[in-house]
PDB file of N, CA and C in Angstrom:
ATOM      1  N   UNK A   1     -37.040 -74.901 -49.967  1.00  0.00           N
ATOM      2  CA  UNK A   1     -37.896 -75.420 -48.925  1.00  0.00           C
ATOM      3  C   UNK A   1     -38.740 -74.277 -48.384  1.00  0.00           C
ATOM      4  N   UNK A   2     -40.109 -74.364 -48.542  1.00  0.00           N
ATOM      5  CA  UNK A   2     -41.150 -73.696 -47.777  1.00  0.00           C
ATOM      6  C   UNK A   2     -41.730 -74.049 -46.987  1.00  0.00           C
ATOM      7  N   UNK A   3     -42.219 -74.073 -45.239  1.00  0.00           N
ATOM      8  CA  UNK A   3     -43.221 -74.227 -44.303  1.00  0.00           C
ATOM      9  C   UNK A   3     -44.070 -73.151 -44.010  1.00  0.00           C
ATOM     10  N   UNK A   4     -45.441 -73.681 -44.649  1.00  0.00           N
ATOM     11  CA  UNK A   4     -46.846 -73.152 -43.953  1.00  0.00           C
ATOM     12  C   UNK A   4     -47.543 -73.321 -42.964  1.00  0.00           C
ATOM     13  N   UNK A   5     -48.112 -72.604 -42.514  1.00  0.00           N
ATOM     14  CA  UNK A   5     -49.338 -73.142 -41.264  1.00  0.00           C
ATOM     15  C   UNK A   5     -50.821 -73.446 -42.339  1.00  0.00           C
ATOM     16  N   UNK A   6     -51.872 -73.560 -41.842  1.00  0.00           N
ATOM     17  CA  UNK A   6     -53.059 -73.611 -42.865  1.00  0.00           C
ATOM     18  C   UNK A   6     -53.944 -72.270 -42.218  1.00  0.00           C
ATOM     19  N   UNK A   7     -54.819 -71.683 -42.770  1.00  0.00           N
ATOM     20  CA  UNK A   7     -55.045 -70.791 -42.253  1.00  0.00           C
ATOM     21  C   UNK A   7     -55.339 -70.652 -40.893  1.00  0.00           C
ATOM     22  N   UNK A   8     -55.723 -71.446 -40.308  1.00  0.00           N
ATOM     23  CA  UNK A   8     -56.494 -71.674 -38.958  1.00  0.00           C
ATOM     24  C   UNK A   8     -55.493 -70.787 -38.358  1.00  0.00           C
ATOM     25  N   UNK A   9     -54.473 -72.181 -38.474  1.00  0.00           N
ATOM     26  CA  UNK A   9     -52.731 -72.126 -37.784  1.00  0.00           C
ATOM     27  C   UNK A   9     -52.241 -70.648 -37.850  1.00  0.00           C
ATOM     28  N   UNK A  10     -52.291 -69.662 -39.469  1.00  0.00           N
ATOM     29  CA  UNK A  10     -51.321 -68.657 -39.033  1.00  0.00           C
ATOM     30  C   UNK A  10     -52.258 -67.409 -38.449  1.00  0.00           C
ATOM     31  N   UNK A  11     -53.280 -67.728 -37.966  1.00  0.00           N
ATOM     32  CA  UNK A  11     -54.076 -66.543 -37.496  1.00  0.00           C
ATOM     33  C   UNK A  11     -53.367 -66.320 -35.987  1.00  0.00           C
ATOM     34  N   UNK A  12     -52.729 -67.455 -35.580  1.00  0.00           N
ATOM     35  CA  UNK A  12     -52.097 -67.899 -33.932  1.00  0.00           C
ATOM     36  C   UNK A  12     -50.923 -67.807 -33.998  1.00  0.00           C
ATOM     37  N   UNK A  13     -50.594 -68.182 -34.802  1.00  0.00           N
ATOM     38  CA  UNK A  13     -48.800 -68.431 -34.777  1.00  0.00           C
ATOM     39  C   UNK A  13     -48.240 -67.841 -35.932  1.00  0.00           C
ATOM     40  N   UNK A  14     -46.910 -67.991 -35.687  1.00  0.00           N
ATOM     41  CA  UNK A  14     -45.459 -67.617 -37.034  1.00  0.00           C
ATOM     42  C   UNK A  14     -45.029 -68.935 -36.640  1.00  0.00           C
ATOM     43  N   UNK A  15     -44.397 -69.709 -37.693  1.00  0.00           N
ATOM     44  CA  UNK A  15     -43.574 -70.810 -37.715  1.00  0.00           C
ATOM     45  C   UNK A  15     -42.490 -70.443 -37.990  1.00  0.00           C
ATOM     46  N   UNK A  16     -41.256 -70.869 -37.955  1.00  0.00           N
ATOM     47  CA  UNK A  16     -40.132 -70.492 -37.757  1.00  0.00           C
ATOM     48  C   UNK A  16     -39.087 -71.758 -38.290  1.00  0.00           C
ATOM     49  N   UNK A  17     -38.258 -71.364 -39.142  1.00  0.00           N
ATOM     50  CA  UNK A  17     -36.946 -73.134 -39.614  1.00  0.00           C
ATOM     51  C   UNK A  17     -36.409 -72.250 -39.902  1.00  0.00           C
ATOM     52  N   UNK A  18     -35.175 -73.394 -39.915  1.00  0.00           N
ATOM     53  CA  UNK A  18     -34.013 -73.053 -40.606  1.00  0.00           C
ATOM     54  C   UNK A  18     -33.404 -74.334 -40.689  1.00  0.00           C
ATOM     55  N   UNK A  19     -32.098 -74.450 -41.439  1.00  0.00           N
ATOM     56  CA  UNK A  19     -31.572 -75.855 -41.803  1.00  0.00           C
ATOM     57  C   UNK A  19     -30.261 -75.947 -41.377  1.00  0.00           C
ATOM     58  N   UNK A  20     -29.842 -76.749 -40.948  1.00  0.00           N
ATOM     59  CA  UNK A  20     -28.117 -76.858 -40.408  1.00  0.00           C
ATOM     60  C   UNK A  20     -27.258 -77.433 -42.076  1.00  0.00           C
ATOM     61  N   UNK A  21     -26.805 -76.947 -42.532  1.00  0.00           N
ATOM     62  CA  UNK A  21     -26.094 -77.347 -44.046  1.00  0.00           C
ATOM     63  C   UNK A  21     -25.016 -78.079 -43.254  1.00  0.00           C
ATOM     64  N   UNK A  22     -24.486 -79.219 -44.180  1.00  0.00           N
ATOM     65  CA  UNK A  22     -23.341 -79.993 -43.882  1.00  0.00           C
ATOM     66  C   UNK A  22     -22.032 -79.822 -43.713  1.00  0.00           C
ATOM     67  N   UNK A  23     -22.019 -78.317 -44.378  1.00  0.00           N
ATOM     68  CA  UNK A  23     -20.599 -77.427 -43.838  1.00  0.00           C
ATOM     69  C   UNK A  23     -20.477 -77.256 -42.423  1.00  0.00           C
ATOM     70  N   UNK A  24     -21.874 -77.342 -41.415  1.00  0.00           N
ATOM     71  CA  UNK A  24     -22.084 -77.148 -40.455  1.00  0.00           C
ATOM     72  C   UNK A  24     -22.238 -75.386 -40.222  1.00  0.00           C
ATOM     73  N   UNK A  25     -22.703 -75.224 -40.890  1.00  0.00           N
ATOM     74  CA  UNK A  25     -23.131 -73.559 -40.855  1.00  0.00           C
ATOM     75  C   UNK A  25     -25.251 -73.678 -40.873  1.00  0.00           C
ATOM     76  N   UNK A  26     -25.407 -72.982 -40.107  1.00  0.00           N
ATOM     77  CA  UNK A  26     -26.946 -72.586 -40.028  1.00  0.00           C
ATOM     78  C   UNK A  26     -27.548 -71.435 -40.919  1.00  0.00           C
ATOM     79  N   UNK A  27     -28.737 -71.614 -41.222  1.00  0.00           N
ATOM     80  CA  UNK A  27     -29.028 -71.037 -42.445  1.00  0.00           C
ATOM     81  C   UNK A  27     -29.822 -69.327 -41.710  1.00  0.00           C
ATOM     82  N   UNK A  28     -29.970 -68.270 -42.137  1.00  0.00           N
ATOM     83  CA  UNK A  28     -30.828 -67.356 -41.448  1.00  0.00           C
ATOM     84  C   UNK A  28     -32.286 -68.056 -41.126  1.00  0.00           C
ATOM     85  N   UNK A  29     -33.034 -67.551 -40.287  1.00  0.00           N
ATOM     86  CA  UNK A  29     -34.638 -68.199 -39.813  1.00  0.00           C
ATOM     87  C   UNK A  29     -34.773 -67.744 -41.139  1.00  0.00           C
ATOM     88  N   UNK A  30     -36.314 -68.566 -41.659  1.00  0.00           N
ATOM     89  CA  UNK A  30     -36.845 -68.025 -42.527  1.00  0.00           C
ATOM     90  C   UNK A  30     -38.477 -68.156 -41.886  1.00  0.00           C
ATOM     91  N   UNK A  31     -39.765 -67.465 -42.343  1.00  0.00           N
ATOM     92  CA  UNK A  31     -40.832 -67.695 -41.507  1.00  0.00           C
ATOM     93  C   UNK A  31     -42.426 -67.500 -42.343  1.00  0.00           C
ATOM     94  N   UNK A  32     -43.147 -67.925 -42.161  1.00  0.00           N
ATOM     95  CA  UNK A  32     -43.911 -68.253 -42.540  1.00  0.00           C
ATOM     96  C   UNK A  32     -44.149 -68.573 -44.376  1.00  0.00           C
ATOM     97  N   UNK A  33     -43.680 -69.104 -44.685  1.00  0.00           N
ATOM     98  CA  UNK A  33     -43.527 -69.168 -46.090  1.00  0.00           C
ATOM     99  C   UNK A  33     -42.587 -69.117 -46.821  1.00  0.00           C
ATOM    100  N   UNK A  34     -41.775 -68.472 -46.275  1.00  0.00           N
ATOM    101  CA  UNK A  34     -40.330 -67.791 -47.125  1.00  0.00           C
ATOM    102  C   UNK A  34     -39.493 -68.804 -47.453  1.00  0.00           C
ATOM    103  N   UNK A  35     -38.942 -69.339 -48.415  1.00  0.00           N
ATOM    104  CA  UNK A  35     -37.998 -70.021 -49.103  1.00  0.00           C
ATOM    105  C   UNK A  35     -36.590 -69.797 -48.533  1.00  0.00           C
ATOM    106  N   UNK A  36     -36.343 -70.942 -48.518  1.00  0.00           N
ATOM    107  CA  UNK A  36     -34.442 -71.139 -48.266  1.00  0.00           C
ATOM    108  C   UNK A  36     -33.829 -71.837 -48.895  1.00  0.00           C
ATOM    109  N   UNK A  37     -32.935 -71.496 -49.987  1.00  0.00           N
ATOM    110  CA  UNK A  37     -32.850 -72.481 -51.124  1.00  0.00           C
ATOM    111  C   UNK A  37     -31.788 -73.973 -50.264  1.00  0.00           C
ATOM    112  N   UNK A  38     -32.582 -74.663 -51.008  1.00  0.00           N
ATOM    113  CA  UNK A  38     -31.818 -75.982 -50.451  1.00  0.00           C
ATOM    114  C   UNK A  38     -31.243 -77.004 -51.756  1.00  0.00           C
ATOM    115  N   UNK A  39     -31.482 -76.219 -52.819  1.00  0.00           N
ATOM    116  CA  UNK A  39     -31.025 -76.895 -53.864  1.00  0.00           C
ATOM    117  C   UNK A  39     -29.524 -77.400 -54.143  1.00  0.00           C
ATOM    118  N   UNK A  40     -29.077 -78.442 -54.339  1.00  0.00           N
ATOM    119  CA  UNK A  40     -27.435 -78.707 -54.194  1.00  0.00           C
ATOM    120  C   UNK A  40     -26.791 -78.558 -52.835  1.00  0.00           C
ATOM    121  N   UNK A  41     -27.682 -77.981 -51.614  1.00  0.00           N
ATOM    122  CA  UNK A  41     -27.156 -78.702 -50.273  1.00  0.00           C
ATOM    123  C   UNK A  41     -27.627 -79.582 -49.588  1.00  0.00           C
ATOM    124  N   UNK A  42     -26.263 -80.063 -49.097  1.00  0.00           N
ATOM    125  CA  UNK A  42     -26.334 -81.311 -48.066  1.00  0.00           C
ATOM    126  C   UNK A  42     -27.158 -80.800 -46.677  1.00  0.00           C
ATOM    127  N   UNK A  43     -28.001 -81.519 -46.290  1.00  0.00           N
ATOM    128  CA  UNK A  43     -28.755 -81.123 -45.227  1.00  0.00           C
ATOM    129  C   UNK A  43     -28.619 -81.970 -44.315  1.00  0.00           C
ATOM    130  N   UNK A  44     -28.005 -81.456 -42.811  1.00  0.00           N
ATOM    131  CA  UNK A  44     -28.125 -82.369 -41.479  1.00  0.00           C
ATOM    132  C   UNK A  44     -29.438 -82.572 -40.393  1.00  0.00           C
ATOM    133  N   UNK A  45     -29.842 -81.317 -40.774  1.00  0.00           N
ATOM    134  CA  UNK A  45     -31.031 -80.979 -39.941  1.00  0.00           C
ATOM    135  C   UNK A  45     -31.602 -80.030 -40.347  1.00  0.00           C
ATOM    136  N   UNK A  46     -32.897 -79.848 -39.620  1.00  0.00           N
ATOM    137  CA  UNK A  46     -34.020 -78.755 -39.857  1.00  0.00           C
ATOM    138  C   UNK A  46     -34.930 -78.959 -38.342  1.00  0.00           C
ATOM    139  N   UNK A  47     -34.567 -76.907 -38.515  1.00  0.00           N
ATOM    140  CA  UNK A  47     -35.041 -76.816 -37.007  1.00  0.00           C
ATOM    141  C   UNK A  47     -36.194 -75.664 -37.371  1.00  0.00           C
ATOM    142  N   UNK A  48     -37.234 -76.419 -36.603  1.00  0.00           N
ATOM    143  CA  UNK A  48     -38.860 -75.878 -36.698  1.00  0.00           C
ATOM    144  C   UNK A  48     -39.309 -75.422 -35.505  1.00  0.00           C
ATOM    145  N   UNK A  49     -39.931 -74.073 -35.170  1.00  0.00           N
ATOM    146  CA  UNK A  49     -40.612 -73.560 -34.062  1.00  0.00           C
ATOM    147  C   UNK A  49     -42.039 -73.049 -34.094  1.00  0.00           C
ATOM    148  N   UNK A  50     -42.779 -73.010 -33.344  1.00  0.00           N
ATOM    149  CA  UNK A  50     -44.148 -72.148 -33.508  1.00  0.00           C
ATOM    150  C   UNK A  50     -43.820 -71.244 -32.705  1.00  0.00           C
ATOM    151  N   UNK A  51     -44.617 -69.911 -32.538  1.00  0.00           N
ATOM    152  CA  UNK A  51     -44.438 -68.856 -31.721  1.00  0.00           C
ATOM    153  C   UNK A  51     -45.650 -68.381 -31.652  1.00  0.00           C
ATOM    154  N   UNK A  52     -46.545 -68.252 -30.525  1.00  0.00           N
ATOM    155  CA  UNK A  52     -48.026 -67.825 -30.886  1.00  0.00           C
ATOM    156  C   UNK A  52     -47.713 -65.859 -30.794  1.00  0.00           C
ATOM    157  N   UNK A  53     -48.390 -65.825 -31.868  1.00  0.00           N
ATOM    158  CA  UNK A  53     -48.593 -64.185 -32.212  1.00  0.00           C
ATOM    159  C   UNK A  53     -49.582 -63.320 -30.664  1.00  0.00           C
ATOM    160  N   UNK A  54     -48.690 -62.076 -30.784  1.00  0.00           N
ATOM    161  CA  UNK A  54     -48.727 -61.411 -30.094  1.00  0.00           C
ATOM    162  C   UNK A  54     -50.362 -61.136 -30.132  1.00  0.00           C
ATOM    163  N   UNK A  55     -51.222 -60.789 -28.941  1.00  0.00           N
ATOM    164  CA  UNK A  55     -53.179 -60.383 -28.984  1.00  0.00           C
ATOM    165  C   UNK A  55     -52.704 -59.274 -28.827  1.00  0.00           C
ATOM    166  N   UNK A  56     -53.461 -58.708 -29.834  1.00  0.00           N
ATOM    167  CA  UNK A  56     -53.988 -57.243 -29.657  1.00  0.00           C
ATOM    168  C   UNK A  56     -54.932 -56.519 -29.380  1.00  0.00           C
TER     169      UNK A  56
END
């Protein structure tokens, strides 16, 4: 599983998930793009955040 913004989106923000597996264990964040394999797990949830990037 990968979540993007479109460009607009990641000029502002980092998006942020992770997945609750059915063992009931939470997965590390993963963020803007980065893969979390979800292949052969049971999935309860998926938790998504925006965070607007720091102005410099």
């Amino acid at each position: 599983m990968k979540i993007r913004l479109d460009e607009a989106g990641i000029e502002k923000f980092d998006i942020l998930y992770r997945i609750h597996k059915f063992d009931g264990e939470w997965t590390a964040w993963a963020k803007n793009g980065e893969e979390i394999i979800t292949q052969g797990v049971k999935l309860n949830s998926i938790q998504v955040k925006l965070e607007a990037k720091a102005k410099v």
